[in-house]
Each structure stands twice: as C-alpha cells, then as structure tokens.
C-alpha atoms as a PDB file:
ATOM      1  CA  UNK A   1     -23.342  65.902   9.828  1.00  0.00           C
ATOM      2  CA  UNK A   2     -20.477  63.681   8.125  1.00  0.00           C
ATOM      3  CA  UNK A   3     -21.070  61.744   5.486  1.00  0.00           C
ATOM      4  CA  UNK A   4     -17.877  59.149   5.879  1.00  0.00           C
ATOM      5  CA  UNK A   5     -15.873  57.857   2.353  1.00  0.00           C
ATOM      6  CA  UNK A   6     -16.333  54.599   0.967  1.00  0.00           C
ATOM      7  CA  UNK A   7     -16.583  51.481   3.068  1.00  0.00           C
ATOM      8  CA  UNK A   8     -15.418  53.153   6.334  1.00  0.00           C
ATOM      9  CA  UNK A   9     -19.444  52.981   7.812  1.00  0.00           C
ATOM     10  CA  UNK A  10     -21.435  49.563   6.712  1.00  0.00           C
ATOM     11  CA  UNK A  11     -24.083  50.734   4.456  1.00  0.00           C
ATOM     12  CA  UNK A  12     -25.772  47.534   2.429  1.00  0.00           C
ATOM     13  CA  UNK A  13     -28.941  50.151   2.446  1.00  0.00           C
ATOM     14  CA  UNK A  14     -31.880  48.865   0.125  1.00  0.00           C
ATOM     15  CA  UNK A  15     -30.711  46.860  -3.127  1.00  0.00           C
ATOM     16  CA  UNK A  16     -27.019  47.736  -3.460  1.00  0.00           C
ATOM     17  CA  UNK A  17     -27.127  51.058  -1.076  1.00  0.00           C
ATOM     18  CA  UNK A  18     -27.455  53.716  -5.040  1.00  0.00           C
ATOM     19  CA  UNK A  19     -24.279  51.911  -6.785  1.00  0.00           C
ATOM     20  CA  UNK A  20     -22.170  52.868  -3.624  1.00  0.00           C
ATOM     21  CA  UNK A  21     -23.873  56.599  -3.015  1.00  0.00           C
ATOM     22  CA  UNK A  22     -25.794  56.059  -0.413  1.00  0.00           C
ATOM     23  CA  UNK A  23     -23.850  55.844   3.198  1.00  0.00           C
ATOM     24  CA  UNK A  24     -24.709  55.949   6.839  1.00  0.00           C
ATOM     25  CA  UNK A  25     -23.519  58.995   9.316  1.00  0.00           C
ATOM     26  CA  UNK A  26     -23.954  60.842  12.160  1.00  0.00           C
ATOM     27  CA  UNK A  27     -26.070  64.155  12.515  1.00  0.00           C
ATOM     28  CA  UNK A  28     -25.168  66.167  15.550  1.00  0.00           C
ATOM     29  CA  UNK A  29     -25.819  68.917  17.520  1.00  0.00           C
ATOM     30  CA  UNK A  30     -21.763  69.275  18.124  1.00  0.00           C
ATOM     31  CA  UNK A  31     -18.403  68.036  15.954  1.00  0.00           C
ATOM     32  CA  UNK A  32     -17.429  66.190  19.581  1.00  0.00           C
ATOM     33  CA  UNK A  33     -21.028  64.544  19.496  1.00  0.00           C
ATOM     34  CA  UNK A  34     -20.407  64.116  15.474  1.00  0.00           C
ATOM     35  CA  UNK A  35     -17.002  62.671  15.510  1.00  0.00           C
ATOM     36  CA  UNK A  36     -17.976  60.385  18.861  1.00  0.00           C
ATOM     37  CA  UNK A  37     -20.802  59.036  16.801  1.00  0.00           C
ATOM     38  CA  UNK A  38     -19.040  58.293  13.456  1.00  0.00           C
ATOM     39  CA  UNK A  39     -16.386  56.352  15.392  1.00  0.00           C
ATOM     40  CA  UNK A  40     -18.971  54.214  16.741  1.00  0.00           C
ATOM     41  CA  UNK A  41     -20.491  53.469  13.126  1.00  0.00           C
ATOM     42  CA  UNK A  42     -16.938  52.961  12.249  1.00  0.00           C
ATOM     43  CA  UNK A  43     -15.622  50.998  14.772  1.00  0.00           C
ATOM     44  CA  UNK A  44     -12.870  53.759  14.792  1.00  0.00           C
ATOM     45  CA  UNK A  45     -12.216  54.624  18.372  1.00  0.00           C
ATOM     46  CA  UNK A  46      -9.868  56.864  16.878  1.00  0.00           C
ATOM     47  CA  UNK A  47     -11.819  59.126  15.236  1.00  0.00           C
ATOM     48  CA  UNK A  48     -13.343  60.443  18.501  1.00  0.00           C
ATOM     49  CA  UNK A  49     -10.234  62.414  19.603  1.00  0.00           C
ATOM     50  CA  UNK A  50     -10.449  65.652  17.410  1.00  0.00           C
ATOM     51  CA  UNK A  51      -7.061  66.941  17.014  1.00  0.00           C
ATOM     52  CA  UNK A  52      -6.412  70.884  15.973  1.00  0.00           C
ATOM     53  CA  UNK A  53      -5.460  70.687  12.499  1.00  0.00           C
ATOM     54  CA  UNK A  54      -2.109  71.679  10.930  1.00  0.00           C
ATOM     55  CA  UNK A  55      -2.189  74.176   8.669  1.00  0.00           C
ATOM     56  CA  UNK A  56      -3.590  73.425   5.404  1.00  0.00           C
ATOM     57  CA  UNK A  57      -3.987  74.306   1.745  1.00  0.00           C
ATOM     58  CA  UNK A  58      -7.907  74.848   1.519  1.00  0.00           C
ATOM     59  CA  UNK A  59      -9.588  75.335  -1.413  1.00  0.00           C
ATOM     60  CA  UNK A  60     -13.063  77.499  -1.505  1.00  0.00           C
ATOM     61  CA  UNK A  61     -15.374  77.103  -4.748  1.00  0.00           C
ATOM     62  CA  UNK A  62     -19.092  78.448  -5.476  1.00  0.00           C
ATOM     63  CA  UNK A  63     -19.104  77.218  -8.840  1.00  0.00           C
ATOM     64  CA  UNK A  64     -22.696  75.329  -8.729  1.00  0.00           C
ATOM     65  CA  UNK A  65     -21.666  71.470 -10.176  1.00  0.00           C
ATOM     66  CA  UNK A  66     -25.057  71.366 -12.303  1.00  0.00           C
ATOM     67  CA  UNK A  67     -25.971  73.834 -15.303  1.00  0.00           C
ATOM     68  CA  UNK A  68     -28.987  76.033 -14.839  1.00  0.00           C
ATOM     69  CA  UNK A  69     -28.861  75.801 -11.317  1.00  0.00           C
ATOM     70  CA  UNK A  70     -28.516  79.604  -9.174  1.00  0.00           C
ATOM     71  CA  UNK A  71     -26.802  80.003  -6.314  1.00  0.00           C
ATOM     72  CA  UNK A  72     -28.454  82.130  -3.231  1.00  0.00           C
ATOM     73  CA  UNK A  73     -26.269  85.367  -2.511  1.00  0.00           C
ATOM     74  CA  UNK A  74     -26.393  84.153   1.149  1.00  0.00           C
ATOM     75  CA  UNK A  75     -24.938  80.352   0.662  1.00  0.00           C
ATOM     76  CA  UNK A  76     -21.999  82.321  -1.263  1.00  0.00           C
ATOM     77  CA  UNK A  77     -21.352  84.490   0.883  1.00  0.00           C
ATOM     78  CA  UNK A  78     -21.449  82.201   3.700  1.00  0.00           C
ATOM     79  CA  UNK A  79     -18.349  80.029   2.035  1.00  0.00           C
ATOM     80  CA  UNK A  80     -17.151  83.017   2.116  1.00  0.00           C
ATOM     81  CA  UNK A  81     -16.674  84.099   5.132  1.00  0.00           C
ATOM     82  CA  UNK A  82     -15.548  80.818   6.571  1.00  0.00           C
ATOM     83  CA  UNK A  83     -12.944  80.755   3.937  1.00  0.00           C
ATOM     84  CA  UNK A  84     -11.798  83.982   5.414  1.00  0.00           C
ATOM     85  CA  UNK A  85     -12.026  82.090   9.346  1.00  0.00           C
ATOM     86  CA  UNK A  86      -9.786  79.751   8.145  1.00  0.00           C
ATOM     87  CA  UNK A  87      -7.550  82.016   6.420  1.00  0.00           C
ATOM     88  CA  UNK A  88      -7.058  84.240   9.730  1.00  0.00           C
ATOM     89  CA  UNK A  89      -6.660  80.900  11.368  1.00  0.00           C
ATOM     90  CA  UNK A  90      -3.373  80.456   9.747  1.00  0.00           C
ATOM     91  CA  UNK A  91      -4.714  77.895   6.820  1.00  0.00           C
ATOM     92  CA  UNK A  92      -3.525  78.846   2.919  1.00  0.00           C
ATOM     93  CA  UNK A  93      -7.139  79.416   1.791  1.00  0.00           C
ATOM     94  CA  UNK A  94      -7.509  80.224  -2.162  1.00  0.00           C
ATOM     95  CA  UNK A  95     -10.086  79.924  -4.534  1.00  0.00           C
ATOM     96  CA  UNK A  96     -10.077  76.888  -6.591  1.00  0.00           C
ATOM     97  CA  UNK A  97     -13.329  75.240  -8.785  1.00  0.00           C
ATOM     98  CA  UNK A  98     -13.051  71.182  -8.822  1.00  0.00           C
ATOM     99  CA  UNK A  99     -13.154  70.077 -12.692  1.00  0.00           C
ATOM    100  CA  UNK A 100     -16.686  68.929 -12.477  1.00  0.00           C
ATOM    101  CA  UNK A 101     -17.283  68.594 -15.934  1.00  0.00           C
ATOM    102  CA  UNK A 102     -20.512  68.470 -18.414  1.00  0.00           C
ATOM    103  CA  UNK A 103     -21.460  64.551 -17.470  1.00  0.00           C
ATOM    104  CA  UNK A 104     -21.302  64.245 -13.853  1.00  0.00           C
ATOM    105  CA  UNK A 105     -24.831  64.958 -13.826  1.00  0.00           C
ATOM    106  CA  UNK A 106     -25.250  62.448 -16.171  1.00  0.00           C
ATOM    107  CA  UNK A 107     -23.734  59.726 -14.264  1.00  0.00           C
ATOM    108  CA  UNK A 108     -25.047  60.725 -10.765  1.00  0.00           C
ATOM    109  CA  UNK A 109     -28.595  60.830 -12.471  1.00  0.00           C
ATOM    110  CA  UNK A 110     -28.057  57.788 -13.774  1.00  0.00           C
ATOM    111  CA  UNK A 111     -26.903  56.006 -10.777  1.00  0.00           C
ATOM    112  CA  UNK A 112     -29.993  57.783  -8.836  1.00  0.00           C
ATOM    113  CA  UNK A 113     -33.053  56.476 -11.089  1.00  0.00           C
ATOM    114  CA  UNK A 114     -31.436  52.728 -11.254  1.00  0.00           C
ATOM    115  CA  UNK A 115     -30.843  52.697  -7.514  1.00  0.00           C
ATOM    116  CA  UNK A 116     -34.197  53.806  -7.381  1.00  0.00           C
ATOM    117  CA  UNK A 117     -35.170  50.125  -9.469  1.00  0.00           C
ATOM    118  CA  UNK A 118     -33.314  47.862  -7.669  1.00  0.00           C
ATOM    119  CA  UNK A 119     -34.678  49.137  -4.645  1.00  0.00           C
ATOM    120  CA  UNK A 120     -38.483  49.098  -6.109  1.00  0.00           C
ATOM    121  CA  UNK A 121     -37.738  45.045  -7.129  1.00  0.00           C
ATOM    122  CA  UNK A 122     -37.348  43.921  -3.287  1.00  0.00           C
ATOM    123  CA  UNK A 123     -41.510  45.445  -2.975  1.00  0.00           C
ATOM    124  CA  UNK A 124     -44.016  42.820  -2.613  1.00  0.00           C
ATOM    125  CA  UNK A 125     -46.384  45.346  -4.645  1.00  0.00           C
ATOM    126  CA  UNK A 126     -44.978  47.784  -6.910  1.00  0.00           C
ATOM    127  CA  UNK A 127     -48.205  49.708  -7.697  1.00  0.00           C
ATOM    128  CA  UNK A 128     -48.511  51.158  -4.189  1.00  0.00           C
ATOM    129  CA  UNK A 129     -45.410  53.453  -5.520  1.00  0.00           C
ATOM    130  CA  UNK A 130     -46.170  57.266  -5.450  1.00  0.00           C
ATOM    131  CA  UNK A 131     -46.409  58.136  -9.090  1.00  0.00           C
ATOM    132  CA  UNK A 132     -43.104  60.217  -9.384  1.00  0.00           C
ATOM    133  CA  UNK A 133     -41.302  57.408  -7.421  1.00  0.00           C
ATOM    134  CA  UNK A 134     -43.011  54.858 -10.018  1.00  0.00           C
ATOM    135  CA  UNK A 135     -41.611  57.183 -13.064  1.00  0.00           C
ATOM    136  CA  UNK A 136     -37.826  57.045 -11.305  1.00  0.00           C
ATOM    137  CA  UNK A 137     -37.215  53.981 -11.190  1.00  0.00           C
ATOM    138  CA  UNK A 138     -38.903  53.254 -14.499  1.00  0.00           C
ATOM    139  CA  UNK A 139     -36.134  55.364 -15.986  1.00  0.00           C
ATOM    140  CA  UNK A 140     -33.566  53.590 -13.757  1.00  0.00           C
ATOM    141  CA  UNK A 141     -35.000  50.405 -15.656  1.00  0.00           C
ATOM    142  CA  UNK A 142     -33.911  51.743 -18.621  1.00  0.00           C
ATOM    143  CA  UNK A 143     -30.584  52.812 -17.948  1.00  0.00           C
ATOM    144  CA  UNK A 144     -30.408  49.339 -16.010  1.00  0.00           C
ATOM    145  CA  UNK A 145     -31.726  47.539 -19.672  1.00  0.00           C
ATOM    146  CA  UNK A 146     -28.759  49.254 -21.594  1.00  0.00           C
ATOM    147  CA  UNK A 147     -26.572  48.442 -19.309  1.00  0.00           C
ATOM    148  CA  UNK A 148     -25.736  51.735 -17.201  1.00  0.00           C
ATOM    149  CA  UNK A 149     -24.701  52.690 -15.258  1.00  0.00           C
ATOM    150  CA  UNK A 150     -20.597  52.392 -16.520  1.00  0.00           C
ATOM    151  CA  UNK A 151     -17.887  52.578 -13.538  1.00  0.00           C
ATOM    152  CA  UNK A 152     -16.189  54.876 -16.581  1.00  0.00           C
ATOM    153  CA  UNK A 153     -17.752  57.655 -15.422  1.00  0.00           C
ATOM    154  CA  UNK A 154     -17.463  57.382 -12.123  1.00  0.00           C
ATOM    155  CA  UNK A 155     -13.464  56.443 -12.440  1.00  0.00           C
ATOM    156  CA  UNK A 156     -13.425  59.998 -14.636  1.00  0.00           C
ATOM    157  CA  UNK A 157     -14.977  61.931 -11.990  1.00  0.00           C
ATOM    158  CA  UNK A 158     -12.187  60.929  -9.314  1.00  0.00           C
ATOM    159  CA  UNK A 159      -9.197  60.426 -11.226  1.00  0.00           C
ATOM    160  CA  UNK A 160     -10.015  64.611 -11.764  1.00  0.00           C
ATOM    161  CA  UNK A 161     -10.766  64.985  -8.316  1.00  0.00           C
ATOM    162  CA  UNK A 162      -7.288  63.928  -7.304  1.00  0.00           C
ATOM    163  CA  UNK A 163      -5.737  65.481  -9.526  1.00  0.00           C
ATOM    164  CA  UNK A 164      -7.582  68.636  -8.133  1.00  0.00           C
ATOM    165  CA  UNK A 165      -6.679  67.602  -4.373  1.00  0.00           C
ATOM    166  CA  UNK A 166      -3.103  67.386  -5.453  1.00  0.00           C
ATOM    167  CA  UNK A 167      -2.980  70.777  -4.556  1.00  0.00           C
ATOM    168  CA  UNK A 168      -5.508  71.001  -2.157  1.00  0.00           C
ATOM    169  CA  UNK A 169      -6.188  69.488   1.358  1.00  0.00           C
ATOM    170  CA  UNK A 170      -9.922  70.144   2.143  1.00  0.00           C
ATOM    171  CA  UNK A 171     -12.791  71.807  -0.181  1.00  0.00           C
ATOM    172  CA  UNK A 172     -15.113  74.192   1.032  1.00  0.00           C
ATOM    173  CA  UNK A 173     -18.504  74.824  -1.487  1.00  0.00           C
ATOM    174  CA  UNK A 174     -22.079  76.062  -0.171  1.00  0.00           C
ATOM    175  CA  UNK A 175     -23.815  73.070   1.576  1.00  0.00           C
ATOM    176  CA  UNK A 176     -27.103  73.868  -0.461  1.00  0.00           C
ATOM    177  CA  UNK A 177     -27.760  76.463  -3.701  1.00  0.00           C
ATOM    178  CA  UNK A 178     -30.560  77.660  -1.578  1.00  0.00           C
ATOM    179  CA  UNK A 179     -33.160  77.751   1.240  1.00  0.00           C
ATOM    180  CA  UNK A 180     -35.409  74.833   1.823  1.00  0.00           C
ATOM    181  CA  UNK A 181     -37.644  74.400  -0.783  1.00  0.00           C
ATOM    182  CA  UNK A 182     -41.671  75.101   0.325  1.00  0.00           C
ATOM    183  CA  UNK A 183     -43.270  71.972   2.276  1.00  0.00           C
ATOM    184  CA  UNK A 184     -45.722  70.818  -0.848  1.00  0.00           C
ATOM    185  CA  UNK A 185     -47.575  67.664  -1.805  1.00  0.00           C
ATOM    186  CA  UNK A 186     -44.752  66.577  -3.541  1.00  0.00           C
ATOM    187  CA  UNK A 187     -45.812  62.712  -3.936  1.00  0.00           C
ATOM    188  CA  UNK A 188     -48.978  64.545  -6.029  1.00  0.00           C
ATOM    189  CA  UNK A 189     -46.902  66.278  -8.133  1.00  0.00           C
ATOM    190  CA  UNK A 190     -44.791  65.642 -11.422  1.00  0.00           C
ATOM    191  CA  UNK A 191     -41.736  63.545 -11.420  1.00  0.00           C
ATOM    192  CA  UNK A 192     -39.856  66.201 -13.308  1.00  0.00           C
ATOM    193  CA  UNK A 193     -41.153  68.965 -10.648  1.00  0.00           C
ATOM    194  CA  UNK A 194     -39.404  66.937  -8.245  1.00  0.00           C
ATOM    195  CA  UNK A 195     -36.228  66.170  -9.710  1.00  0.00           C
ATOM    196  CA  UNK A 196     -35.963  70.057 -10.824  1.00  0.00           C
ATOM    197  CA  UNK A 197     -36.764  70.567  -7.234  1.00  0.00           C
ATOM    198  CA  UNK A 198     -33.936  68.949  -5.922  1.00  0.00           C
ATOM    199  CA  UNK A 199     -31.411  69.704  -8.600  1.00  0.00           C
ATOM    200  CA  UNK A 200     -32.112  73.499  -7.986  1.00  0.00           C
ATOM    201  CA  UNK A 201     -32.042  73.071  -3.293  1.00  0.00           C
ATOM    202  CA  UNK A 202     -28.786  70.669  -3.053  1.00  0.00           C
ATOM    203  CA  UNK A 203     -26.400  70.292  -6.494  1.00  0.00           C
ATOM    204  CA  UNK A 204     -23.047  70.278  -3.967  1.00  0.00           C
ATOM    205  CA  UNK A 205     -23.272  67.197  -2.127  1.00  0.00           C
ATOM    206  CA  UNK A 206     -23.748  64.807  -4.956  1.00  0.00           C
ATOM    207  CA  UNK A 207     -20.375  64.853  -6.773  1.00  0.00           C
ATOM    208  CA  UNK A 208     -18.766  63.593  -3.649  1.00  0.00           C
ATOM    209  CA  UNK A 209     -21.295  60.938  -3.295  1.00  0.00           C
ATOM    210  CA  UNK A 210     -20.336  59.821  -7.061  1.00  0.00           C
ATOM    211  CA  UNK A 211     -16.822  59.806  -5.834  1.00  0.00           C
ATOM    212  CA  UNK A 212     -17.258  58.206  -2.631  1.00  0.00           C
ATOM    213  CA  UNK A 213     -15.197  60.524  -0.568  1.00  0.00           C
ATOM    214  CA  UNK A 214     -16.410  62.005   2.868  1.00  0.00           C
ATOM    215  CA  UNK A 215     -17.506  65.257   3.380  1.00  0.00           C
ATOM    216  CA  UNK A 216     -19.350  67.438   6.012  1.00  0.00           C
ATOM    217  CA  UNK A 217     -21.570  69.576   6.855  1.00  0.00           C
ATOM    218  CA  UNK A 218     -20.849  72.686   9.047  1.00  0.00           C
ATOM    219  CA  UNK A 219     -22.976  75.217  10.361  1.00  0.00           C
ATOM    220  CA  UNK A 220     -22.477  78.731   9.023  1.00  0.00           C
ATOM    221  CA  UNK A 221     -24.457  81.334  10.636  1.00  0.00           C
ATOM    222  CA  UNK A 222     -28.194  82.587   9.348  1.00  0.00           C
ATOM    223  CA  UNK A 223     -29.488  84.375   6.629  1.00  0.00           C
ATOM    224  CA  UNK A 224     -31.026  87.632   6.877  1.00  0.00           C
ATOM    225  CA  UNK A 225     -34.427  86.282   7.662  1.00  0.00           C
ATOM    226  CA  UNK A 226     -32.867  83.708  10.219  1.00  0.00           C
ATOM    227  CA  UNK A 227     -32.839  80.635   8.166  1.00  0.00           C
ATOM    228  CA  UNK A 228     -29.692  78.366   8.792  1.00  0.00           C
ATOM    229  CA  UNK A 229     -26.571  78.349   6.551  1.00  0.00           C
ATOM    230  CA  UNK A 230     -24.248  75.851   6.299  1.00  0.00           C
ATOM    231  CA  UNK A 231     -21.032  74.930   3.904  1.00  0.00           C
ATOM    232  CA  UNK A 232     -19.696  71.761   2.944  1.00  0.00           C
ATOM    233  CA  UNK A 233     -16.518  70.288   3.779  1.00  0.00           C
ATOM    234  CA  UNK A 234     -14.613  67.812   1.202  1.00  0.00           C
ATOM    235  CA  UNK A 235     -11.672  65.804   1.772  1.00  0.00           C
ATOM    236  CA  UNK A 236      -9.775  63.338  -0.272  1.00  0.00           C
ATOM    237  CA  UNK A 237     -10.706  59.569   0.753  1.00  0.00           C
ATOM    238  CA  UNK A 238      -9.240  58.751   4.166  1.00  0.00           C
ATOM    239  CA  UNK A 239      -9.599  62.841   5.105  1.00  0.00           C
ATOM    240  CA  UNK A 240     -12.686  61.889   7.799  1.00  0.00           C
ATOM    241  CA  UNK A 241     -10.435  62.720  10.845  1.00  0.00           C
ATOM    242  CA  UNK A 242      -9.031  65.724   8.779  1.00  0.00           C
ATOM    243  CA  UNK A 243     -12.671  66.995   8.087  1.00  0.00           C
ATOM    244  CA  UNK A 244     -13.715  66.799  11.697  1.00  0.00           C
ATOM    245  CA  UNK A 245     -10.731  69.098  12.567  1.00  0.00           C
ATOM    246  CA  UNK A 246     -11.804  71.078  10.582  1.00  0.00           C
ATOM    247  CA  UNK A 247     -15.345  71.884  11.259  1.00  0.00           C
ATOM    248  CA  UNK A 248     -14.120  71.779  15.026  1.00  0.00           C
ATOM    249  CA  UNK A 249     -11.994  75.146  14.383  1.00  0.00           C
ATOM    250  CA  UNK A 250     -15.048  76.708  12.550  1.00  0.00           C
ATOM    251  CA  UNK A 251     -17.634  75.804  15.526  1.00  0.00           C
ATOM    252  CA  UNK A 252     -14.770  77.625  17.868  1.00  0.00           C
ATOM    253  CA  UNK A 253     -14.665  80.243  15.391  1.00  0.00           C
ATOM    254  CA  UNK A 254     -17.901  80.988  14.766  1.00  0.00           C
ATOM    255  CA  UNK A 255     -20.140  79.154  17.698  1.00  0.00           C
ATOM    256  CA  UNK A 256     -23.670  78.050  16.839  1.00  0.00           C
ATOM    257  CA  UNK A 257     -26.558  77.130  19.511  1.00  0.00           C
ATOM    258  CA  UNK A 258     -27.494  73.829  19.889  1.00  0.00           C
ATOM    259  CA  UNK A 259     -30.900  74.536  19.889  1.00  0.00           C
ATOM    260  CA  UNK A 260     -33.228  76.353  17.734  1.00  0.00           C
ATOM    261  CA  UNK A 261     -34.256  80.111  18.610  1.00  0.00           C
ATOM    262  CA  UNK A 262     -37.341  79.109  20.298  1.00  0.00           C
ATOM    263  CA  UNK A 263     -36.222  76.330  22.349  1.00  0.00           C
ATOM    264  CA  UNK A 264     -33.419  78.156  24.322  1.00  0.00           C
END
C-alpha cells in the first residue's frame, strides 16, 4: 500500500481529515495494481508507468521513533535484508537514523486525540461513543481548548527531515515494531490499553504522516511462524513515482504470492 504526500489524493476525511494526517491510497495485491490505482486517486496518469529506478542513495534505519517501544528481531532483520537487495541491486545503501527527536510523539499525539474531537462534533449523539473513543477525543478537547495543536512542531519535524534527505533519496525502517497485536474486545477495554497498544504494533508510519510525505508499504517475506513482514518505504514530498520504483525492484527481487497460503 502507498500512502501518497500531501494534497496529491483528495482526502477532506471526517472534520479536517487529523490536521492533514489522514490520506486516501491504494492497497494492492501488486506495485502495477498499486501504482495503477494511486494514479486514478490522483488523477496522475503518469504515475501508472513504473520506471526502473536509477541508482540511489538509500538510507536503512531500525531506530524505533517512540521511547519504550521494542522492536521484533524479525521486522529488523527484515529491513535488513532488503537493504542488502537493494545494495546488490546497484543502490548506495547505508545506515542512517532520521533525527526524530523527543516531541514528535508529542505532536503526532496531539494531532491524533484533537482529530479525534472534531470528528466526534459532526455526531448527532455523542454518548453512543465507545468509552476509550469518548476519553480520546476528550483529551483532543483539551489540547483543542489551549490551543494545540501548533504548526511549530510540525514545521520542526520536516525542516529535520530534509535536512536528513539531503543526503538521502528513499528511507527504509520496519513497517511495524511487531506482529499483529491479539484480536481483543478492545472497545471494552481502557483507553490507555489501547493507545499503549498501538504505540507498541506501528510507531514507524506516523512521523511521515506528521510530515505529510508519502511512503509505502512493501512486502518482506514471513517470519518464522509464517506471519507476514513488511518494511516501509519513505521518500521526500513529490518521491511517489520514486517509491513505486522502488518497491517494484524489491517485488522482482524477492516475489511474494498474491494470495494467502491457503487460498493458492
């Protein structure tokens, strides 16, 4: 799946689509099926012809952007190894950890609980939210009251972030810190339960959302118990054909089916 940067798909989802980090995309079975799709939502015929991609300084990271937050042996070693594909492809692949920074969490946190608000004033009946969606957005209506969330932070995240892809052309992190979480009652349970939840399953994909640049993700072969692996794919904003040529050499590379196990 691509998430696409800023603007390029029409979003306008809920009450101000998360301050800008929500976005439409494409999920696909196939980058060709991907990239057709995304120049659809784009009005982009371009973006459906998938060119191979020149070679390129890529940057590969496992640094986990929150605090507290462990990363599964298997996601890392799954960047990896498709840091090593695109190395042997002919790409200048070195490590390199974006300047995240203490607050980001702060500001995507932020941005998340007063989305969360705005979206719960356009209910006819507030009181039919689940009790951990009532307690999000009741914290978003404080950070809405004083006046958060500031564009500040936001601004400091990708004037960083350039300064990072200065030297780089396309990122490659772990697509999630983890497995999927268990399948729980999670509208029964605490708010915080749910937040830690997410924090500790997917911590990669939401600094790019802050920023508003596109990324992707990429299949990346199966853990030792055959759960699917994937790794995300970050490019500057613009870098949505760049990304798709991209994950094109790694599903030549290293071919995935299209269907699960059981269904072939």
């Amino acid at each position: 799946g691509i998430k696409a940067g800023l603007g390029v798909v029409p979003a306008e989802l809920g009450n101000g689509s998360w301050f800008d980090m929500a976005e439409n995309g494409p999920l696909a079975t196939t980058v060709a099926d991907c990239a057709l799709t995304l120049s659809v939502l784009a009005g982009r015929p371009e973006l459906a012809t998938i060119l191979a991609p020149p070679a390129l300084r890529i940057a590969w990271s496992t640094v986990v952007p929150m605090e507290g937050v462990r990363l599964d042996p298997h996601w890392e070693d799954a960047t990896r190894r498709s840091a090593e594909l695109l190395r042997d492809a002919g790409h200048t692949v070195d490590p390199a950890d974006p300047p995240y920074g203490r607050t980001i969490g702060v500001s995507e946190l932020v941005r998340w609980t007063a989305g969360t608000e705005l979206d719960a004033r356009l209910l006819p009946d507030r009181s039919q939210l689940a009790r951990r969606t009532s307690r999000h957005a009741g914290i978003g209506r404080l950070a809405l009251r004083a006046r958060l969330p500031h564009e500040k932070g936001r601004r400091s995240w990708q004037e960083r972030a350039e300064r990072f892809f200065d030297s780089h052309d396309v990122l490659i992190t772990p697509a999630l810190a983890r497995a999927p979480v268990e399948a729980v009652a999670w509208a029964s349970r605490s708010w915080f339960a749910n937040v830690w939840s997410n924090s500790q399953y997917a911590p990669f994909a939401a600094p790019w959302n802050l920023a508003g640049w596109p990324a992707m993700s990429v299949p990346a072969g199966t853990d030792p118990q055959g759960q699917p692996l994937a790794v995300q794919l970050v490019a500057r904003t613009g870098g949505e054909a760049q990304l798709l040529s991209v994950a094109a050499q790694l599903e030549q590379l290293r071919p995935w089916s299209r269907v699960a196990p059981d269904f072939a």
